[in-house]
N, C-alpha and C. Protein backbone atom coordinates (compact mmCIF):
# COMPACT_ATOMS: atom_id res chain seq x y z
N UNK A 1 4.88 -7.79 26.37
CA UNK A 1 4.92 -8.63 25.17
C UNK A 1 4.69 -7.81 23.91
N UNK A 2 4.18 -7.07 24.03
CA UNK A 2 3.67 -5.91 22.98
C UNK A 2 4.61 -5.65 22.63
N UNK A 3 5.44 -4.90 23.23
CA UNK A 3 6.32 -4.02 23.35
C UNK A 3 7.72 -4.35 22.54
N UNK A 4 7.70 -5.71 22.81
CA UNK A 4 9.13 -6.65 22.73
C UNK A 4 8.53 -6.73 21.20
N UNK A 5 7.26 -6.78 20.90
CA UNK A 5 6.97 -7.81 19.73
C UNK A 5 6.82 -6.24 18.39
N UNK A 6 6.85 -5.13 19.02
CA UNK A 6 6.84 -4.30 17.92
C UNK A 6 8.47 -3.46 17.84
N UNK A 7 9.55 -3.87 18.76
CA UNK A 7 10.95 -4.07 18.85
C UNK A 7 11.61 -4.67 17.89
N UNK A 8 10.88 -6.12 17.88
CA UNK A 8 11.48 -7.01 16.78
C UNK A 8 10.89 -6.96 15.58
N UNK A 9 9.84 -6.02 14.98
CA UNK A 9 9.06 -5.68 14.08
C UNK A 9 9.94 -4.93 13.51
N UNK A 10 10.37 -3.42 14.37
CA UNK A 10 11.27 -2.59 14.27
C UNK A 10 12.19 -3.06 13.16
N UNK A 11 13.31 -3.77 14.65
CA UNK A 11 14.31 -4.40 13.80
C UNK A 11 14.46 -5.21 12.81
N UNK A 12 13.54 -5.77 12.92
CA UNK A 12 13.44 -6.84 11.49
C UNK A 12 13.49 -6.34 10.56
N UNK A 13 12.57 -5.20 9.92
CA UNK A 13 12.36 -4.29 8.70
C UNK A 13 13.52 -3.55 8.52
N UNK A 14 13.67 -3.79 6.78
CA UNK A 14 14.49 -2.61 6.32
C UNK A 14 14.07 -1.45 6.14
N UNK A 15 12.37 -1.43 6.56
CA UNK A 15 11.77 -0.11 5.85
C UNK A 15 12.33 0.77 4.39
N UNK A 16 12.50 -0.25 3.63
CA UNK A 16 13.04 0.45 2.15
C UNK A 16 11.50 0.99 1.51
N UNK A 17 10.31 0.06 2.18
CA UNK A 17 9.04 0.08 1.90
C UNK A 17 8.50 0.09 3.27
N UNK A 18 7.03 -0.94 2.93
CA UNK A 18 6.38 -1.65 3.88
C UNK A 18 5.93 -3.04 3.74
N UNK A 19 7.09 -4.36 4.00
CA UNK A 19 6.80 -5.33 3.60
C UNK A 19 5.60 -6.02 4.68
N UNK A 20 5.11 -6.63 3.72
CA UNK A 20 3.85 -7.50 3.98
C UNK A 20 4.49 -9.10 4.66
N UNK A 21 3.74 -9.68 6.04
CA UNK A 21 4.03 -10.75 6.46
C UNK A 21 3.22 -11.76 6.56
N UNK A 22 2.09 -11.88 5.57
CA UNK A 22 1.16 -12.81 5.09
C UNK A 22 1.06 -13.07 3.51
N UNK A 23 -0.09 -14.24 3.78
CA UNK A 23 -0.23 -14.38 2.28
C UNK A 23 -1.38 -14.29 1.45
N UNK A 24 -2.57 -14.04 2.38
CA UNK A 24 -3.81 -13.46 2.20
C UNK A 24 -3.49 -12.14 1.61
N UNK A 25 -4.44 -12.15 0.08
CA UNK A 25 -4.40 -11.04 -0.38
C UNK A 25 -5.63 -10.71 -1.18
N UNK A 26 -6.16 -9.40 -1.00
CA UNK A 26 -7.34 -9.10 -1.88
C UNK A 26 -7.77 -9.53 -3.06
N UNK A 27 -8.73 -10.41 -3.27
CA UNK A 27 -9.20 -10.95 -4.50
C UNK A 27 -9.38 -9.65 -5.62
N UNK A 28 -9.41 -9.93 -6.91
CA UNK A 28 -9.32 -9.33 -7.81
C UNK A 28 -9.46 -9.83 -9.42
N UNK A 29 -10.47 -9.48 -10.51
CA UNK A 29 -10.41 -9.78 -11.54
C UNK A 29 -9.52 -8.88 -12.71
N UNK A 30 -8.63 -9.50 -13.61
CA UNK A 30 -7.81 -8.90 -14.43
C UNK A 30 -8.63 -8.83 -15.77
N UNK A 31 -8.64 -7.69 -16.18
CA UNK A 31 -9.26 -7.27 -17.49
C UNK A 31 -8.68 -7.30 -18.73
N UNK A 32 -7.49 -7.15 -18.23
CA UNK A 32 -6.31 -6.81 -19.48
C UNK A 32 -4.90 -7.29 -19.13
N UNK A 33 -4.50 -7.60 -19.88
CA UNK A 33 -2.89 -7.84 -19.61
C UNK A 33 -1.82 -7.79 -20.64
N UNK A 34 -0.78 -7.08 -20.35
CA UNK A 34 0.56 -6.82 -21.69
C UNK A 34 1.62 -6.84 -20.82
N UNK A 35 2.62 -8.14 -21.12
CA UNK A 35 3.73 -8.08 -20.44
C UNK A 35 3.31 -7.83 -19.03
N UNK A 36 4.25 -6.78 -18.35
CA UNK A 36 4.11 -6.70 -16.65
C UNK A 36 2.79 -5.47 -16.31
N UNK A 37 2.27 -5.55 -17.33
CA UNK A 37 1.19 -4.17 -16.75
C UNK A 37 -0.42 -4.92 -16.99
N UNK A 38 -1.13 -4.85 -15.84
CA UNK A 38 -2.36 -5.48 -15.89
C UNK A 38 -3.45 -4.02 -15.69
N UNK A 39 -4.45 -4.97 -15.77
CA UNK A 39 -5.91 -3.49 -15.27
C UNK A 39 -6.95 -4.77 -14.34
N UNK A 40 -7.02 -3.82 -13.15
CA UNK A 40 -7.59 -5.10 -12.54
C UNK A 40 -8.56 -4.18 -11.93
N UNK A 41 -9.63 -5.18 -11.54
CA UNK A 41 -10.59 -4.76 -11.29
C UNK A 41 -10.77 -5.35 -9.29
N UNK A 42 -10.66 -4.00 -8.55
CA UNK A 42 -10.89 -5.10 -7.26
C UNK A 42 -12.65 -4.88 -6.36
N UNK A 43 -13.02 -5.36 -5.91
CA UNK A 43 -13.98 -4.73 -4.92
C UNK A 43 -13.73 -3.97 -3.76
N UNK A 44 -14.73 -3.24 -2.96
CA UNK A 44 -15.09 -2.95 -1.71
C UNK A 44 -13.83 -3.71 -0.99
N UNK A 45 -13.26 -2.98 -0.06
CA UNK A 45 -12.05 -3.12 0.89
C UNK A 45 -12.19 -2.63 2.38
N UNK A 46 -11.90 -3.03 3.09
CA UNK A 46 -11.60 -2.57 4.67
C UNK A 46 -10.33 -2.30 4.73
N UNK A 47 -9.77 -1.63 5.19
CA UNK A 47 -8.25 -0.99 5.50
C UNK A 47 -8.19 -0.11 6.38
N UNK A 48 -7.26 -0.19 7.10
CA UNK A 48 -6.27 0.30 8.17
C UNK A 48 -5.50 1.31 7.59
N UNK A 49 -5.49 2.53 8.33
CA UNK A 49 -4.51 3.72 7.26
C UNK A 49 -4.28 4.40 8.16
N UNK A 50 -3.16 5.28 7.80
CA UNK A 50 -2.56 6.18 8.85
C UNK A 50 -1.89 7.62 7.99
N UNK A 51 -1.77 8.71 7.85
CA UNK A 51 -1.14 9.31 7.36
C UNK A 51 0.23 10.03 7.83
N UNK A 52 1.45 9.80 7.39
CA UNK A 52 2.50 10.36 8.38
C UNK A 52 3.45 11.19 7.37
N UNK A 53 4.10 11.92 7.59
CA UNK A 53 4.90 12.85 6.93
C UNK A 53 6.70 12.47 7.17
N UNK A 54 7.28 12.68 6.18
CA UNK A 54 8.71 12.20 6.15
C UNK A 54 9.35 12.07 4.42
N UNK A 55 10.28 12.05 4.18
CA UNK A 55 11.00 10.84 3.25
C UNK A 55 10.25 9.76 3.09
N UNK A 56 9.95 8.90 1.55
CA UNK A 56 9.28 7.78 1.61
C UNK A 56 9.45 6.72 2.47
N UNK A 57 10.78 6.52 2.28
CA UNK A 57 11.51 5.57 3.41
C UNK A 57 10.94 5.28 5.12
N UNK A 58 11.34 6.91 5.68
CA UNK A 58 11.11 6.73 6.95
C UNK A 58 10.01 7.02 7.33
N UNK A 59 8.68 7.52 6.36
CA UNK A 59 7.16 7.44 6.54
C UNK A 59 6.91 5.97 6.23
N UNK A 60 7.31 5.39 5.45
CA UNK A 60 6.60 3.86 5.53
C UNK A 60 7.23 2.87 6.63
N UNK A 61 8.65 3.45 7.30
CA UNK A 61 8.28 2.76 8.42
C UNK A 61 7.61 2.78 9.68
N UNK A 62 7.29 4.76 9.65
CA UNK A 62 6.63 5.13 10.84
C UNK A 62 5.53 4.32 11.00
N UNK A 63 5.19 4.33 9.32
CA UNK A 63 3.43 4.09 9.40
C UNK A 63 3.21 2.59 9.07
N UNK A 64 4.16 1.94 9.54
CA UNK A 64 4.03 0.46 9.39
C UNK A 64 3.87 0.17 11.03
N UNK A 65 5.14 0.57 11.27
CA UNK A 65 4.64 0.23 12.58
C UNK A 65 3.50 1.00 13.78
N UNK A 66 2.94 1.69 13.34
CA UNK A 66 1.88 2.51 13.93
C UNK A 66 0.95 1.02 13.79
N UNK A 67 0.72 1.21 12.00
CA UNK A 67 -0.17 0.20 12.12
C UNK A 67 -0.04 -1.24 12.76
N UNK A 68 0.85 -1.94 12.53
CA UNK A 68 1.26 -3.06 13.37
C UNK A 68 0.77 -3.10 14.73
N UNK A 69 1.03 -2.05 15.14
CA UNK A 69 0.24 -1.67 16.68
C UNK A 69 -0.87 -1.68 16.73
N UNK A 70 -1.69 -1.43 16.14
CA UNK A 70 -3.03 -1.63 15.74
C UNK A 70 -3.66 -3.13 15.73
N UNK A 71 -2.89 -3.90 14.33
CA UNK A 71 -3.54 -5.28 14.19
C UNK A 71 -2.71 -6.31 15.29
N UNK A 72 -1.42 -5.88 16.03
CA UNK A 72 -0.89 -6.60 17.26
C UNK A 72 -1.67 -6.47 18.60
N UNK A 73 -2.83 -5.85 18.62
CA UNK A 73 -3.52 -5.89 19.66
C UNK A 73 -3.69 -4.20 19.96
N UNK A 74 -3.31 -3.53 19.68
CA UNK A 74 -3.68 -1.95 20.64
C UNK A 74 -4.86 -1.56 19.84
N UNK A 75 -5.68 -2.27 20.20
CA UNK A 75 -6.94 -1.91 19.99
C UNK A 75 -8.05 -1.94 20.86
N UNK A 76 -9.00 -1.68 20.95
CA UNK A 76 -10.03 -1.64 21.90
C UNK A 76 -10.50 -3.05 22.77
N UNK A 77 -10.67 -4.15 21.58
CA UNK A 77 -10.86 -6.00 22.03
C UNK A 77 -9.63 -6.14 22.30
N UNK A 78 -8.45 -5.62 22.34
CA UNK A 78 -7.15 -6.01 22.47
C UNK A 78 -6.92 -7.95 21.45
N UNK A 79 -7.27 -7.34 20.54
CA UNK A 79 -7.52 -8.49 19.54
C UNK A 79 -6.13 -8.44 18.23
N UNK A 80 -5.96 -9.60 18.04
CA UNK A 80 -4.80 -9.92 17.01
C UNK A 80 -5.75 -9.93 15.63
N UNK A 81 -5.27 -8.75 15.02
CA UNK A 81 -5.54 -9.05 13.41
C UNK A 81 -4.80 -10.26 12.27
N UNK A 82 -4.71 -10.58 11.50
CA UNK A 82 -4.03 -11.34 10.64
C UNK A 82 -3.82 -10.21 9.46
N UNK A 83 -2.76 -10.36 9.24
CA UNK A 83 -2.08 -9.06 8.83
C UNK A 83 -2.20 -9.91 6.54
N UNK A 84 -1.96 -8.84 5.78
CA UNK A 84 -2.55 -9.35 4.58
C UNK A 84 -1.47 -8.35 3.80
N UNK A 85 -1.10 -9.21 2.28
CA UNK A 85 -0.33 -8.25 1.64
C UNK A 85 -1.49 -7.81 0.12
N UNK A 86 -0.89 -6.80 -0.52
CA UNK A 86 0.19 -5.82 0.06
C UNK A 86 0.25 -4.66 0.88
N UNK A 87 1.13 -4.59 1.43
CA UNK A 87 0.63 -2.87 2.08
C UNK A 87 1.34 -2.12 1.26
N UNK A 88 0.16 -0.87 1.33
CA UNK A 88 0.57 0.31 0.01
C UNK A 88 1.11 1.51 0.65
N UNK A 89 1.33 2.12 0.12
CA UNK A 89 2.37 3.78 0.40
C UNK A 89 1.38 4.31 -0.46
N UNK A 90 0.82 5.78 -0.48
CA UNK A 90 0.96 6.88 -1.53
C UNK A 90 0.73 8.20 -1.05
N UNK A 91 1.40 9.08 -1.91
CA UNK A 91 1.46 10.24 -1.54
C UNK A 91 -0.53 10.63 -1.29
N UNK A 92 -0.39 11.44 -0.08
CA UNK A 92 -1.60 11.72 0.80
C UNK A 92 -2.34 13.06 -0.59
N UNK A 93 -2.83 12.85 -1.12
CA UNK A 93 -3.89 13.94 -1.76
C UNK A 93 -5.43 14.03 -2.31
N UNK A 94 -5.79 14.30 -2.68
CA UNK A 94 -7.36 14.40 -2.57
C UNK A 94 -7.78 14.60 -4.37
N UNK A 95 -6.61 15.35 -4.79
CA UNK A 95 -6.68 15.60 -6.20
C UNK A 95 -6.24 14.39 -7.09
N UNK A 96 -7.16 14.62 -8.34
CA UNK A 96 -6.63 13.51 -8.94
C UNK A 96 -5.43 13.80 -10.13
N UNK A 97 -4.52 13.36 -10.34
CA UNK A 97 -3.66 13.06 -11.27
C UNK A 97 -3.95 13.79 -12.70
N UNK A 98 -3.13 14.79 -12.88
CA UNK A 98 -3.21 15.25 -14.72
C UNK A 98 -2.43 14.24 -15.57
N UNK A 99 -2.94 13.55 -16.00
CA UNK A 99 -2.19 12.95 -16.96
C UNK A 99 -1.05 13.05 -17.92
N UNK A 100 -0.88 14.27 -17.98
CA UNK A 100 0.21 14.91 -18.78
C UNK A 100 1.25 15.57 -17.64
N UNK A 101 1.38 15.01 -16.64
CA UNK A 101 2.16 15.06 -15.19
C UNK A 101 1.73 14.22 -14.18
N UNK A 102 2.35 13.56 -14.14
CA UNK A 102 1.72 11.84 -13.46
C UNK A 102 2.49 12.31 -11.78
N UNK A 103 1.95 12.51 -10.91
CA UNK A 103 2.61 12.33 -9.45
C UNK A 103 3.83 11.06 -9.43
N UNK A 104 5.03 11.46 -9.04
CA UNK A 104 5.40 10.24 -9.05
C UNK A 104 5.77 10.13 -6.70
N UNK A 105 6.56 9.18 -6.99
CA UNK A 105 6.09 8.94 -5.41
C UNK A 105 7.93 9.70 -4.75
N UNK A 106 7.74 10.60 -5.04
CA UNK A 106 8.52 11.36 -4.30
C UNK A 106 8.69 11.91 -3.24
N UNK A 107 7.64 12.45 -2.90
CA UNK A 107 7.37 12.54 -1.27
C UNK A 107 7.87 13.87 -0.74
N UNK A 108 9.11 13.53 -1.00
CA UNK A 108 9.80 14.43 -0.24
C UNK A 108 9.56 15.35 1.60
N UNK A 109 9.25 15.94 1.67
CA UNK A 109 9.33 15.99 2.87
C UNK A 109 7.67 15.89 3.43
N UNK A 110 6.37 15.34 2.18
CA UNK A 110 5.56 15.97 2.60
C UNK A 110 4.75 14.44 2.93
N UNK A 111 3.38 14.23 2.61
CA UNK A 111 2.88 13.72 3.55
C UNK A 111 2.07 12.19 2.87
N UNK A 112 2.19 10.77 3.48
CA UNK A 112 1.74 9.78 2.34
C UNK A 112 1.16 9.08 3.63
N UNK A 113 0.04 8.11 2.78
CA UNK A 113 -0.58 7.36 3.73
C UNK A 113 -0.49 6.03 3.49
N UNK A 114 0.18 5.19 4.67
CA UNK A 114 0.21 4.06 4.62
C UNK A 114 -1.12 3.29 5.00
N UNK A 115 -1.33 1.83 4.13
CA UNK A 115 -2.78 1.04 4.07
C UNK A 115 -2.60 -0.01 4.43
N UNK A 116 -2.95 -0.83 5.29
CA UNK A 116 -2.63 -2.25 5.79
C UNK A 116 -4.67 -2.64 5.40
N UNK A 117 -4.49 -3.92 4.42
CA UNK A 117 -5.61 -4.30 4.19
C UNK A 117 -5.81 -5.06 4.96
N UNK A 118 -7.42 -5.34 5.76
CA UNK A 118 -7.66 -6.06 6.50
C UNK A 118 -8.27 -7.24 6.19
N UNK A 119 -8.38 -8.45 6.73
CA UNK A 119 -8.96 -9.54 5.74
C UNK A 119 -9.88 -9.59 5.58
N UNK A 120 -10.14 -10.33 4.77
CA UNK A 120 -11.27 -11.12 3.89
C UNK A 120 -12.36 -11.64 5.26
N UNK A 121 -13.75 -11.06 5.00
CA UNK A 121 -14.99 -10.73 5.90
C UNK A 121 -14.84 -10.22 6.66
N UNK A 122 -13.70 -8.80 6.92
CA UNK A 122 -13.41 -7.85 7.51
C UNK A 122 -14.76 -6.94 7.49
N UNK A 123 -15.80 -6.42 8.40
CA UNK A 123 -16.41 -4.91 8.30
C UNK A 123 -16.31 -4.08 9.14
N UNK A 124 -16.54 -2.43 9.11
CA UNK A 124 -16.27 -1.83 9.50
C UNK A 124 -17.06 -1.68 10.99
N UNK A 125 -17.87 -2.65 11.06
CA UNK A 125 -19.00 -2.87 12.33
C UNK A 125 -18.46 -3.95 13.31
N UNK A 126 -17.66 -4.55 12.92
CA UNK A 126 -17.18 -5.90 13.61
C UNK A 126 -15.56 -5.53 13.54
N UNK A 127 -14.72 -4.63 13.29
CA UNK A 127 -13.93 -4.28 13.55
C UNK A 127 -13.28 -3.29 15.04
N UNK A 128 -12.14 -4.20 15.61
CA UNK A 128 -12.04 -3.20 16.93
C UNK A 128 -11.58 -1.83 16.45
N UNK A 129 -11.99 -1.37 17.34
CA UNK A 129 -11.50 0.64 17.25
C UNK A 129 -10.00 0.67 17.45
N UNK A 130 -9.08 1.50 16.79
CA UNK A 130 -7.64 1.31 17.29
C UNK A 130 -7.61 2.32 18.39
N UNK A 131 -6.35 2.09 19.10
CA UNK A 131 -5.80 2.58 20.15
C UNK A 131 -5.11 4.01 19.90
N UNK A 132 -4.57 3.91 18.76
CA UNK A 132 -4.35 5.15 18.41
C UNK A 132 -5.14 5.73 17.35
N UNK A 133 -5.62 7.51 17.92
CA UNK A 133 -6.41 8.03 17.20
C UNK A 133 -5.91 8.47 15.83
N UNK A 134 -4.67 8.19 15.50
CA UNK A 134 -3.88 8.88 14.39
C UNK A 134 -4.80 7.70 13.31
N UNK A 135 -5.07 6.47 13.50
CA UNK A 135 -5.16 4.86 12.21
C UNK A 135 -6.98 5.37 12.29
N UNK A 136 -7.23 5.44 11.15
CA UNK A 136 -8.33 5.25 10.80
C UNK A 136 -8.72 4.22 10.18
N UNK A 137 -10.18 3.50 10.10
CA UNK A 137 -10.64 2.44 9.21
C UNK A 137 -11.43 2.74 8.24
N UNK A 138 -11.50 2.76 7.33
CA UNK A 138 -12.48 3.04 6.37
C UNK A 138 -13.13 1.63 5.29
N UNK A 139 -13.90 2.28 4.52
CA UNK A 139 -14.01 1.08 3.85
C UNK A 139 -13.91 1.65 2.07
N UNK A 140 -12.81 1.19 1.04
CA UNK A 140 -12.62 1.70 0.20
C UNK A 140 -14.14 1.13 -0.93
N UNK A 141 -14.02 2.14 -1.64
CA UNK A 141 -15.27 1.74 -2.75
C UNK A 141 -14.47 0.80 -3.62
N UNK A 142 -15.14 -0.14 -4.69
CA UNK A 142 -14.99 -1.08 -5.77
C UNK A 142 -13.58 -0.17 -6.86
N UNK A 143 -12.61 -0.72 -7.05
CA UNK A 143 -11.67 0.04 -7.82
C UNK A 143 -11.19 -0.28 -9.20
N UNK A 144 -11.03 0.10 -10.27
CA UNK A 144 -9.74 -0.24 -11.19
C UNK A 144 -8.89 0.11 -10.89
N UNK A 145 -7.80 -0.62 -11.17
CA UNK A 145 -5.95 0.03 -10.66
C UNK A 145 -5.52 -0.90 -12.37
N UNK A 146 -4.66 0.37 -12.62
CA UNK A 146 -3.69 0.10 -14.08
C UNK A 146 -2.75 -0.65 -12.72
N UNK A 147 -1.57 -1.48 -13.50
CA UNK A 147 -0.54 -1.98 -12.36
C UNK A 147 0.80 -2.67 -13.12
N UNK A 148 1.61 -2.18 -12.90
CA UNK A 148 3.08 -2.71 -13.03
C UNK A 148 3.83 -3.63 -12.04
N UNK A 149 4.08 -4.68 -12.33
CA UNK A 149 4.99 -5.35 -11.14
C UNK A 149 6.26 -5.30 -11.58
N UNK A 150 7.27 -5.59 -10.68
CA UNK A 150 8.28 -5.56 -10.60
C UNK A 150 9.16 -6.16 -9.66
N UNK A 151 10.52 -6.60 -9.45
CA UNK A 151 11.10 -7.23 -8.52
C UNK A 151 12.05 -6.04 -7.91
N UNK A 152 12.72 -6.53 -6.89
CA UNK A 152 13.85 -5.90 -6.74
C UNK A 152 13.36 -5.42 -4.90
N UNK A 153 14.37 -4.57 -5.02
CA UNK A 153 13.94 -3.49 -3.66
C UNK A 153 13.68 -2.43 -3.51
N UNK A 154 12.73 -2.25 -4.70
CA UNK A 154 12.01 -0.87 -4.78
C UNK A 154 12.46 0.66 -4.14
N UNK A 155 13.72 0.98 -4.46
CA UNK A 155 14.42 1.99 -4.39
C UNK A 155 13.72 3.38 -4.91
N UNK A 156 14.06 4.07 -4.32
CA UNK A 156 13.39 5.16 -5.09
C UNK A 156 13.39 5.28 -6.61
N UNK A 157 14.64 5.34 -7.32
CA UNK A 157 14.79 5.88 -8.73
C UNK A 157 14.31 4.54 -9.57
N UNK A 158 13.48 3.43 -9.01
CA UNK A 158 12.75 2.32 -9.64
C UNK A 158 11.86 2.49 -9.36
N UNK A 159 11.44 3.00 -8.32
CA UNK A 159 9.55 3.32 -8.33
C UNK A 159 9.34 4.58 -9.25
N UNK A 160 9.80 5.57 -9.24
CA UNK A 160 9.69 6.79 -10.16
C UNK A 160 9.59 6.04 -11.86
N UNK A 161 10.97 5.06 -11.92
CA UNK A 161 11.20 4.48 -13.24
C UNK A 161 9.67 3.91 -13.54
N UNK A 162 8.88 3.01 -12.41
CA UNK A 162 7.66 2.51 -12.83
C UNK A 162 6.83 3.08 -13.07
N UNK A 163 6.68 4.24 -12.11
CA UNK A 163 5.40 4.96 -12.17
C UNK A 163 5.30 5.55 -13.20
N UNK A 164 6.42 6.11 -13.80
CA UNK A 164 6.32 6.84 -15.37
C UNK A 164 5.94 5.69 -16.54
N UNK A 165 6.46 5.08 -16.35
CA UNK A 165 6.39 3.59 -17.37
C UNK A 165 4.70 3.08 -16.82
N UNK A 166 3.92 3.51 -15.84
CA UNK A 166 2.67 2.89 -15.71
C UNK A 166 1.57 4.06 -16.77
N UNK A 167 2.85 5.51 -15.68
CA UNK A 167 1.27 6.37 -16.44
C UNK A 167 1.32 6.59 -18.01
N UNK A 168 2.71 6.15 -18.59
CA UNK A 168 2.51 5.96 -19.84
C UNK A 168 1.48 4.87 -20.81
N UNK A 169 1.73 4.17 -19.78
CA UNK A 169 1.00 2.92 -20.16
C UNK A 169 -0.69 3.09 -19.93
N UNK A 170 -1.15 3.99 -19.05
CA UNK A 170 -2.46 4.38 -18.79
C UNK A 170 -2.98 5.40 -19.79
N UNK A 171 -1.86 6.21 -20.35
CA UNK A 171 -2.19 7.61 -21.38
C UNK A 171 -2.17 6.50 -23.03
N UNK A 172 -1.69 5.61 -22.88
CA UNK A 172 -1.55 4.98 -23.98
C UNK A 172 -3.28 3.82 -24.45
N UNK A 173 -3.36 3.75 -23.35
CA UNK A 173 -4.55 3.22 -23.32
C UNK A 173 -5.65 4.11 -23.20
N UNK A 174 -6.02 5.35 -23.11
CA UNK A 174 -6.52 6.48 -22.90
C UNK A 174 -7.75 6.40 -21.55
N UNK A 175 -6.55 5.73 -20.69
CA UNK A 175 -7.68 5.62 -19.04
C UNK A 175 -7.63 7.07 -18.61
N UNK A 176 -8.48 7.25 -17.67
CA UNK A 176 -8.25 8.48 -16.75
C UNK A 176 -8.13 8.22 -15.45
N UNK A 177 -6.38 8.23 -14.82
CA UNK A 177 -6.27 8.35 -13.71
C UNK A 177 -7.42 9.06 -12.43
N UNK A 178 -7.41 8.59 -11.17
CA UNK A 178 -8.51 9.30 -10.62
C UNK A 178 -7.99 9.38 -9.43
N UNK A 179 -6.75 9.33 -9.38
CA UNK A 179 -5.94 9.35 -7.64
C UNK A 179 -4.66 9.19 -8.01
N UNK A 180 -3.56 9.02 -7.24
CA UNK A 180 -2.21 8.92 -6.86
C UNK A 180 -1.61 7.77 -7.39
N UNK A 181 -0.34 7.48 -7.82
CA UNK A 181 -0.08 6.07 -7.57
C UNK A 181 0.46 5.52 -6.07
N UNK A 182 0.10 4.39 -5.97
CA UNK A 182 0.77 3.79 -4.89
C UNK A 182 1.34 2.24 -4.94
N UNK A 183 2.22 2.67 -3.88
CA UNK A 183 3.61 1.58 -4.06
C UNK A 183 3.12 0.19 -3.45
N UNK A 184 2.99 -0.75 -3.47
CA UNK A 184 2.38 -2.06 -3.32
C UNK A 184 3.23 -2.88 -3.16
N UNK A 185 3.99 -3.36 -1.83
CA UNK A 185 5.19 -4.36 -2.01
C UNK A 185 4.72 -5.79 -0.98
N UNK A 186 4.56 -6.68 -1.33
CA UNK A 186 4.33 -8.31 -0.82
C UNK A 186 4.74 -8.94 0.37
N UNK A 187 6.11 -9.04 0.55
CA UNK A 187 7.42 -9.37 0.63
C UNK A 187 7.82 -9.03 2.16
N UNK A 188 8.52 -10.16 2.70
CA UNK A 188 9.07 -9.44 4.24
C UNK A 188 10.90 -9.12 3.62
N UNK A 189 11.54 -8.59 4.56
CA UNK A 189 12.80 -7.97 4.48
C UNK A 189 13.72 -9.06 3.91
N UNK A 190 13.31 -10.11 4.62
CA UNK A 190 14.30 -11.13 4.73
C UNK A 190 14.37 -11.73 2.89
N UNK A 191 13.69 -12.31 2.55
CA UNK A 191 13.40 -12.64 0.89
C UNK A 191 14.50 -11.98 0.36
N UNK A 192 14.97 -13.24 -0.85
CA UNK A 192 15.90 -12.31 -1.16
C UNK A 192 15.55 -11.47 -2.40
N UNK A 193 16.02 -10.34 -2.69
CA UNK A 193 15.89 -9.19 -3.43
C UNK A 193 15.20 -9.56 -4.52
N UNK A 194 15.85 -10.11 -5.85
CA UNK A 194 15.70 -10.65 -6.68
C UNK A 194 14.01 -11.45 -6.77
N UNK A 195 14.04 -12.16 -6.06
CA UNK A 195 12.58 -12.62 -5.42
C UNK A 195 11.25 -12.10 -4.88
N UNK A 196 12.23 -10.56 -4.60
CA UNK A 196 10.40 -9.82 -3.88
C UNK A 196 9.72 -9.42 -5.36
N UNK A 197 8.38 -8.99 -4.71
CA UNK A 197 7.35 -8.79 -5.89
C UNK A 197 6.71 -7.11 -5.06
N UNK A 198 6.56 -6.86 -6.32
CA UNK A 198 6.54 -4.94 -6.06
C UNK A 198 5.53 -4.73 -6.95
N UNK A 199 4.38 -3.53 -6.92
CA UNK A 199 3.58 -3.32 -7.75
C UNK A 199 3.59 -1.79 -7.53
N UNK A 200 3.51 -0.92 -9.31
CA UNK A 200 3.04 0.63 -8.55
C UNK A 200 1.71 0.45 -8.96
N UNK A 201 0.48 0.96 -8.88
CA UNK A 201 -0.67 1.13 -8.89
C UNK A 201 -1.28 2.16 -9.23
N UNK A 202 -1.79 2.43 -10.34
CA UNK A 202 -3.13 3.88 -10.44
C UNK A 202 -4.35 3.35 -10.68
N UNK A 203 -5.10 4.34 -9.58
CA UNK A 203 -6.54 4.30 -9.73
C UNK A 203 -7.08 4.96 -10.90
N UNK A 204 -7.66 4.07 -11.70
CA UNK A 204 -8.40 4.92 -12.75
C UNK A 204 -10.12 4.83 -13.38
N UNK A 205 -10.42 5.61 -13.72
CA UNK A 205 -12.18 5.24 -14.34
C UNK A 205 -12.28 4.17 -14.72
N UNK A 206 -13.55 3.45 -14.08
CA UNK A 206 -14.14 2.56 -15.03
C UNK A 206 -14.78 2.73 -16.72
C-alpha cells in the first residue's frame, strides 16, 4: 500500500516545485504590508527536512517524495502524518546572504533542502523517528521572513524575477537578511496555474 501510494504521489506531481496537499498552515503575525510583499513574523516550528542535490526541479521532487515517505508512514510508529502547506525549497547554506548579492535560487547542480512543516502541536518528543536516516526533524527558532507572493507555476526565471524584486524590497527597507531565500508553494499540481499561490521568502533580523 505504501508503495502504490508513493507511485501515485510520484505521478501525480509535476515537480515544477513541491506542492502542498493540505490546508493547515503555520500561524503567523504580519507587521507590514505594500502591495504583494509582507514582513511576517512566525514562531517556533517543527519540520521535516531532507537535503538533496540536483537541478531545482528534480531536487524538489526527490525531496518531496523522500519526505512523503516519512509522513505516509515509514517511520518508526508507522504513523500517518497530516501533511501542511507550504513546503519550502532553499538552497542548502549556513552563510548568510550579502545584501548587495542576494542568492537567488539557482541551484544548479548543487545542493537545497526541502521542509515539510509538521502540524500544529507537533514536538520534537512526540514525534516518530523517520525511516530514513537522510530526513531529519528539527525544531526551527521564532522567525521574520520579508515575503513576496505570487501566482503562476513558479518557473525558474519567475522565482529569480521574485527573489530579486524581494531582496530589493528588503535593502529598501534596510532589513538584514540572515539566510537564503526560499521558495514556498501551497498548491497541488492539479489547480489551475493562474490560481496557485507561490511565496519567495527571506529570513531576516528582528
Amino acid at each position: 500500500m505504501m508503495k502504490a501510494l508513493l507511485i501515485a504521489l510520484s505521478l501525480g506531481l509535476n515537480l515544477l516545485g513541491t506542492p502542498a496537499m493540505a490546508t493547515e498552515e503555520p500561524p503567523f503575525t504580519v507587521t507590514s504590508r505594500q502591495g504583494d510583499f509582507e514582513v511576517r513574523d512566525y514562531p517556533a516550528l517543527v519540520v521535516a527536512e531532507v537535503t538533496v542535490s540536483g537541478d531545482r526541479k528534480a531536487a524538489a521532487g526527490k525531496g518531496f517524495r523522500m519526505l512523503a515517505g516519512y509522513i505516509f508512514g515509514g517511520n518508526t510508529a508507522r504513523q500517518s502524518i497530516a501533511m501542511t502547506a507550504p513546503v519550502t525549497q532553499a538552497v542548502a547554506t549556513s552563510e548568510k546572504i550579502a545584501m548587495t548579492a542576494p542568492v537567488l535560487q539557482t541551484g544548479g547542480n548543487g545542493s537545497w533542502v526541502i521542509r515539510f512543516i509538521m502540524p500544529g502541536g507537533s514536538a520534537m518528543e512526540t514525534l516518530p523517528k523517520p525511516d530514513n536516516p537522510e530526513i531529519r526533524l528539527r525544531t526551527l527558532a521564532p522567525t521574520r521572513m520579508a515575503v513576496v507572493k505570487f501566482s503562476g507555476l513558479a518557473r525558474q526565471p519567475d522565482v529569480d524575477a521574485q527573489t530579486l524584486a524581494l531582496s530589493r524590497f528588503v535593502s529598501a527597507r534596510r532589513f538584514q537578511a540572515v539566510g537564503p531565500p526560499s521558495l514556498a508553494q501551497y498548491d497541488p499540481p492539479w489547480k489551475l496555474w493562474f490560481l496557485r499561490r507561490n511565496e519567495v521568502m527571506i529570513p531576516v533580523a528582528r
